[in-house]
C-alpha atoms as a PDB file:
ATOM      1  CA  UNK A   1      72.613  84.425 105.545  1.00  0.00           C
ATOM      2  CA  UNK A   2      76.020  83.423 104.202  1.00  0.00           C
ATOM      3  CA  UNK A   3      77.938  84.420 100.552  1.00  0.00           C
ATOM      4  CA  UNK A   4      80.589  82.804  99.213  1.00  0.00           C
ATOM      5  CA  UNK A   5      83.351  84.975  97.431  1.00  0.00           C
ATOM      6  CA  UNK A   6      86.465  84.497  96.132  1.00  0.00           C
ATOM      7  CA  UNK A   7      89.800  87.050  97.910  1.00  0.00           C
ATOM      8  CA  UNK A   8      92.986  87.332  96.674  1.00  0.00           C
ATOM      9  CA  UNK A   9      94.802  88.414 100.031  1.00  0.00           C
ATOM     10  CA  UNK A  10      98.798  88.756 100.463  1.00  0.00           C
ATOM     11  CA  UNK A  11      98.850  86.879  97.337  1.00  0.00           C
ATOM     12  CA  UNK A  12      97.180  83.717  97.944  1.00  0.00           C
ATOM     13  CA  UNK A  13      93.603  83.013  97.144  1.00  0.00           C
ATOM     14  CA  UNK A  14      90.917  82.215  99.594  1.00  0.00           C
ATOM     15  CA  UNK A  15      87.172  81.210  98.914  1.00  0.00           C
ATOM     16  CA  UNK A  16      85.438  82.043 101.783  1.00  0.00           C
ATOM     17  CA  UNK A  17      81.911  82.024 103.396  1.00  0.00           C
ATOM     18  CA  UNK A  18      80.865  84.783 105.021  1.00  0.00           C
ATOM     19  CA  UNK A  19      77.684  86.749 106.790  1.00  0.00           C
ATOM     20  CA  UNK A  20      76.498  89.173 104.107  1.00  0.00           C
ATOM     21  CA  UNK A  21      77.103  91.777 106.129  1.00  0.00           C
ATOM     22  CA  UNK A  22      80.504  91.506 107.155  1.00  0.00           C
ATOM     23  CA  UNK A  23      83.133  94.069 106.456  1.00  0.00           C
ATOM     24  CA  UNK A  24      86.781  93.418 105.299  1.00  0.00           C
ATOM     25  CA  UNK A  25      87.653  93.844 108.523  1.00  0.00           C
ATOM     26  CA  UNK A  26      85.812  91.477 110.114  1.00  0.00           C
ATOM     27  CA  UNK A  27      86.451  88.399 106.990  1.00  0.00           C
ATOM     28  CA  UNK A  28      90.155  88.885 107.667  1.00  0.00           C
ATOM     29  CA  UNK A  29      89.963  88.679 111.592  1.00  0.00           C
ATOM     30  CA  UNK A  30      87.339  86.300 112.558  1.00  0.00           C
ATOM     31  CA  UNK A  31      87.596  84.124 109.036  1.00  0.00           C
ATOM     32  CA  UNK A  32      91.497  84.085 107.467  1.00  0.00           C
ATOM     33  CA  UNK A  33      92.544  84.604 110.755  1.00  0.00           C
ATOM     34  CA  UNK A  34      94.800  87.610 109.567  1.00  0.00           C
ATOM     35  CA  UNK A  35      94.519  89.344 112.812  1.00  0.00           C
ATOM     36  CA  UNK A  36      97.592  92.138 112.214  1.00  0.00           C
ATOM     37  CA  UNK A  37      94.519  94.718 111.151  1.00  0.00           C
ATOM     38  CA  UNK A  38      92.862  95.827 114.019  1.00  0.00           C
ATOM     39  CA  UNK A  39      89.567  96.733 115.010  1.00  0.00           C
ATOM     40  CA  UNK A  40      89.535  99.886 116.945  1.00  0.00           C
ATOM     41  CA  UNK A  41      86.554 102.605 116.140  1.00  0.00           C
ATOM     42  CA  UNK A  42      84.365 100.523 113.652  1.00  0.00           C
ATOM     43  CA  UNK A  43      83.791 103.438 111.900  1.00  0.00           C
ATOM     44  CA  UNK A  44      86.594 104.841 109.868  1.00  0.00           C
ATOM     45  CA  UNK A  45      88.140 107.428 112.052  1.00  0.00           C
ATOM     46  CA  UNK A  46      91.206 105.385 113.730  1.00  0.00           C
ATOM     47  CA  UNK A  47      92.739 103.749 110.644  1.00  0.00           C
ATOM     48  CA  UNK A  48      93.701 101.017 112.572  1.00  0.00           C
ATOM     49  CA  UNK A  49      91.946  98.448 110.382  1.00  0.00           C
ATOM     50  CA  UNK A  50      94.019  99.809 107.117  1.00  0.00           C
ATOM     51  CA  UNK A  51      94.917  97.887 104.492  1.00  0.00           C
ATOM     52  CA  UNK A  52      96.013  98.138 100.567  1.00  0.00           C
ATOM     53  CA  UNK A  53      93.467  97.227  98.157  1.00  0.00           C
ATOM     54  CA  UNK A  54      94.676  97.120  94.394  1.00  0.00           C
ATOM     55  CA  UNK A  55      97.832  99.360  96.112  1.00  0.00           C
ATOM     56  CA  UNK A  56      95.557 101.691  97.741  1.00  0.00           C
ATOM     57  CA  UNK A  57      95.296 102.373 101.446  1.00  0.00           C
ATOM     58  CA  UNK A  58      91.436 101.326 102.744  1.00  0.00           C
ATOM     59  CA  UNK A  59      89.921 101.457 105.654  1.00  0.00           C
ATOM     60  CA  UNK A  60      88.763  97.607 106.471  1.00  0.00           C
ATOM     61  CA  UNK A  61      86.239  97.964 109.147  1.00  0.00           C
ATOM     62  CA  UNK A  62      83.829 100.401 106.609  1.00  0.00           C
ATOM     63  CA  UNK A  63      84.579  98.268 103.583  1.00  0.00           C
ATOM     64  CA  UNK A  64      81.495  95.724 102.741  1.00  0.00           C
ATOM     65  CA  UNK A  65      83.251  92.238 101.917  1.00  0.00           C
ATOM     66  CA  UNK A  66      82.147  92.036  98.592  1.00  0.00           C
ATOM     67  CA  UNK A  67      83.922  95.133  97.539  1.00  0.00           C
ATOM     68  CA  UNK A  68      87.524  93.217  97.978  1.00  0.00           C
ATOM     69  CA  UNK A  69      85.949  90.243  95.924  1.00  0.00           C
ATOM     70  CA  UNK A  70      88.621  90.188  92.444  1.00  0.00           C
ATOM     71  CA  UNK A  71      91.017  92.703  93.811  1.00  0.00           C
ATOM     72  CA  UNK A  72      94.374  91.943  95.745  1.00  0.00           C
ATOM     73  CA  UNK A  73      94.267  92.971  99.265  1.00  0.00           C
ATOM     74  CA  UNK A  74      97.763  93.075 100.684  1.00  0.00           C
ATOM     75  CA  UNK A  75      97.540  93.410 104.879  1.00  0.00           C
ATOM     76  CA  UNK A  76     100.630  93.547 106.720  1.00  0.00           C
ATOM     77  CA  UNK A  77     101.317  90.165 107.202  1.00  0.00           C
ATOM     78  CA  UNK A  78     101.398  90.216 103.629  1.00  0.00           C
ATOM     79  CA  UNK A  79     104.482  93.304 103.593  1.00  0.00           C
ATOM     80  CA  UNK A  80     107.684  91.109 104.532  1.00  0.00           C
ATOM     81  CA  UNK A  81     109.034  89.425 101.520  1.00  0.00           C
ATOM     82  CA  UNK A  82     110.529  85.859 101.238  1.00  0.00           C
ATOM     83  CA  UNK A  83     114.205  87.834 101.965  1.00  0.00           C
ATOM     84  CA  UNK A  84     112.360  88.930 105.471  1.00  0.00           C
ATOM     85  CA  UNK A  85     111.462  92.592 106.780  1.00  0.00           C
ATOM     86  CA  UNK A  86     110.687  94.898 104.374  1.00  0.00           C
ATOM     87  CA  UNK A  87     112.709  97.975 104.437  1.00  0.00           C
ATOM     88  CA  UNK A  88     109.784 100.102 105.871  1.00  0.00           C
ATOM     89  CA  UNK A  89     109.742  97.401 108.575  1.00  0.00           C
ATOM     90  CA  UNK A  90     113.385  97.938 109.117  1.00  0.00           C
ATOM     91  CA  UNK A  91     113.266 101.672 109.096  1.00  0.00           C
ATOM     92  CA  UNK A  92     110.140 101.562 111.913  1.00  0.00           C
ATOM     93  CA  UNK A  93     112.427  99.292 113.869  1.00  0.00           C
ATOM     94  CA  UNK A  94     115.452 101.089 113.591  1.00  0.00           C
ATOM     95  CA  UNK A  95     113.538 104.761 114.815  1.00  0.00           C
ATOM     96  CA  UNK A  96     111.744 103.482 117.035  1.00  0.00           C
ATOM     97  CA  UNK A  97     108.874 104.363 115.382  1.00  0.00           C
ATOM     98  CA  UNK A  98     106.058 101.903 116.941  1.00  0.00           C
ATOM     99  CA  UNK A  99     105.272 101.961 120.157  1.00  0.00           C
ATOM    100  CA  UNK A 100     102.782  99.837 121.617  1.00  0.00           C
ATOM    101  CA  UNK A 101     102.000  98.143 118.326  1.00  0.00           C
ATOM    102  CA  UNK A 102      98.187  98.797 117.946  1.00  0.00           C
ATOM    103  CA  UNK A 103      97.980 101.075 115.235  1.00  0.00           C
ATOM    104  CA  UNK A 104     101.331 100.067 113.867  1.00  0.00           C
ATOM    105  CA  UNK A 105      99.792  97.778 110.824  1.00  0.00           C
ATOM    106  CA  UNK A 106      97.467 100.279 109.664  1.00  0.00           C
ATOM    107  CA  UNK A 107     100.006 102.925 109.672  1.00  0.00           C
ATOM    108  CA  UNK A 108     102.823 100.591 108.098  1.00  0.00           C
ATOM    109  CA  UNK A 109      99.837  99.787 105.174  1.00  0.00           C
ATOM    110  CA  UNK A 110      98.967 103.776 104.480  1.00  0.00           C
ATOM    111  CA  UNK A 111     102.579 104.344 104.017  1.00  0.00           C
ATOM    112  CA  UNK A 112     103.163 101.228 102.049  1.00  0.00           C
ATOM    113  CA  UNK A 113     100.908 102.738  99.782  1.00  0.00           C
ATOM    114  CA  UNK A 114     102.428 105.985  99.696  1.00  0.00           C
ATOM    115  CA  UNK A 115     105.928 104.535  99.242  1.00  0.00           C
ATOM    116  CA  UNK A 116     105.071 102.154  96.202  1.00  0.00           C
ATOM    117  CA  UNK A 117     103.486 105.215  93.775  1.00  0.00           C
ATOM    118  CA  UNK A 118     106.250 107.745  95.499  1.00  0.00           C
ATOM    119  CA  UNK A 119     109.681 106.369  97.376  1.00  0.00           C
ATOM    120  CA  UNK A 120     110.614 109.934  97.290  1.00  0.00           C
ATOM    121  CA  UNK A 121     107.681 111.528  99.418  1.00  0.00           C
ATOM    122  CA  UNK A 122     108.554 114.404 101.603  1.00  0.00           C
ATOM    123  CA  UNK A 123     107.197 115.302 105.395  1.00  0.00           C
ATOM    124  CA  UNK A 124     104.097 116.633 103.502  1.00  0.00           C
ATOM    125  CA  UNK A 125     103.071 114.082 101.758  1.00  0.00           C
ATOM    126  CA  UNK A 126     103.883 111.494 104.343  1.00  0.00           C
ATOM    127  CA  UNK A 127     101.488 113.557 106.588  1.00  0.00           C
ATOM    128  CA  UNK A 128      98.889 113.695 104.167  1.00  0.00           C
ATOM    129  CA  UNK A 129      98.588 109.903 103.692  1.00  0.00           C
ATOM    130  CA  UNK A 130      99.097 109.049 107.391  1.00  0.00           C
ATOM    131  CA  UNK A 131      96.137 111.322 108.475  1.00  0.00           C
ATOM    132  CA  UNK A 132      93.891 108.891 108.759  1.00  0.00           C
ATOM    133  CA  UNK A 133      95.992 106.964 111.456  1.00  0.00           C
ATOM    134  CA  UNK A 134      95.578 108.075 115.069  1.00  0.00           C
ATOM    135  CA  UNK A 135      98.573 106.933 116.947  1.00  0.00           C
ATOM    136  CA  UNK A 136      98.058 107.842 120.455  1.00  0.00           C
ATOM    137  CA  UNK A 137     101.325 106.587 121.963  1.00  0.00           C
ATOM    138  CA  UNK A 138     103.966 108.971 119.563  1.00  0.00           C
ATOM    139  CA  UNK A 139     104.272 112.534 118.297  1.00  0.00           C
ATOM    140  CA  UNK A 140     104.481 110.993 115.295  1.00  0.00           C
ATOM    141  CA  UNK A 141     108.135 112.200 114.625  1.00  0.00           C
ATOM    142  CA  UNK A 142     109.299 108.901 114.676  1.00  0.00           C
ATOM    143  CA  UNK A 143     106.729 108.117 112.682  1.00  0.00           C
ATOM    144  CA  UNK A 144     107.600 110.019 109.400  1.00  0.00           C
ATOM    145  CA  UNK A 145     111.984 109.839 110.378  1.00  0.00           C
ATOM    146  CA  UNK A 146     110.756 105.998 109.660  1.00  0.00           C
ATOM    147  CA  UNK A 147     108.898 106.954 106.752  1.00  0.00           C
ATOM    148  CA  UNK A 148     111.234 109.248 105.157  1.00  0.00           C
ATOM    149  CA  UNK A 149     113.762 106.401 106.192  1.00  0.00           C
ATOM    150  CA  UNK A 150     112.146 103.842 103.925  1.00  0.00           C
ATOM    151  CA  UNK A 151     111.658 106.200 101.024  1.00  0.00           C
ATOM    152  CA  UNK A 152     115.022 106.340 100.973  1.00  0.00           C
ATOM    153  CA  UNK A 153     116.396 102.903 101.074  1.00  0.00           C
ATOM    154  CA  UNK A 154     113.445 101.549  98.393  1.00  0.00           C
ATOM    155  CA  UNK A 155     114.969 104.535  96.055  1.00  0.00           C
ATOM    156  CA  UNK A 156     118.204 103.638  96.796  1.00  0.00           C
ATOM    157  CA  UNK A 157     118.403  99.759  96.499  1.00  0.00           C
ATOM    158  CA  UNK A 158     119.909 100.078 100.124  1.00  0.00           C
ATOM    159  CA  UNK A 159     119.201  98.789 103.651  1.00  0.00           C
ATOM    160  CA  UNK A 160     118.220 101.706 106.232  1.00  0.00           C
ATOM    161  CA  UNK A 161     120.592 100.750 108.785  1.00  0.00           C
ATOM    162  CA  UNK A 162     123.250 101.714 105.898  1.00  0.00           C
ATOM    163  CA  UNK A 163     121.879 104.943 104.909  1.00  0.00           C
ATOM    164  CA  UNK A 164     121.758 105.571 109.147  1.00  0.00           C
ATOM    165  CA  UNK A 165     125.227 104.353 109.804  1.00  0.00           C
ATOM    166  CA  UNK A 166     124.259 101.190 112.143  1.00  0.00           C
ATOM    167  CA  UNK A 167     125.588  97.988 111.860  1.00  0.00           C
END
């Protein structure tokens, strides 16, 4: 059996139709085609499948459908602005902070979400809202340096590779 609802997602609108018991997860995949949120565990404990829902990080692949229906999900196709990378994207570049990409998206949205409500997060509290992302490629030093990074440069107004020094 199929349900039709209405998503905002990344700013556009979508009216899809979809199994009644798909997640968010699985309309984004296999029905927008947004495919930057991955599955991994199906049940919550990766955070690979993160995105932000009304500015809050969520865990996709646990969320029924119809729970996103009138709210704005923002995945991370939907983080790069029409001026390109966001700075967050720039400071994971610039530390070498993803590695082989899989659970990159989920931990770029948790921090998203962080940074928005608090550019000015220390270790701590970058910790705290990335422990729900399992990254099994990193020590996750890079991780928060790219994090703290970002913070920075959305307080500031300026571009990472300034506040680092590069080019």
């Amino acid at each position: 059996m199929k349900q039709i609802l209405e998503l905002r997602v990344n700013g556009d609108r979508h009216e899809v139709g979809v199994p009644t018991h798909f997640t968010l997860l699985e309309t984004l995949r296999y029905v927008l085609g947004l495919t930057g949120s991955k599955q991994g565990c199906d049940k919550g404990d990766c955070g690979a499948c993160t995105v932000i829902v009304d500015g809050e990080a969520v865990l996709s692949c646990i969320m029924p459908v119809q729970e996103a229906e009138g709210r704005e999900v923002r995945t991370v196709e939907g983080i790069a602005g029409r001026r390109g990378a966001h700075p967050l994207q720039k400071a994971f570049d610039l530390t070498g902070a993803a590695q082989c990409g899989f659970c990159t998206p989920g931990i770029l949205c948790s921090a998203l979400a962080l940074l928005e409500v608090n550019p000015q997060a220390d270790r701590d509290e970058i910790a705290r809202a990335l422990s729900g992302n399992l990254c099994r490629c990193t020590g996750y030093t890079k991780i928060f340096e790219a994090v703290l990074l970002a913070g920075q440069a959305m307080s500031s107004g300026r571009e990472p590779a300034e506040i680092i020094g590069e080019p």
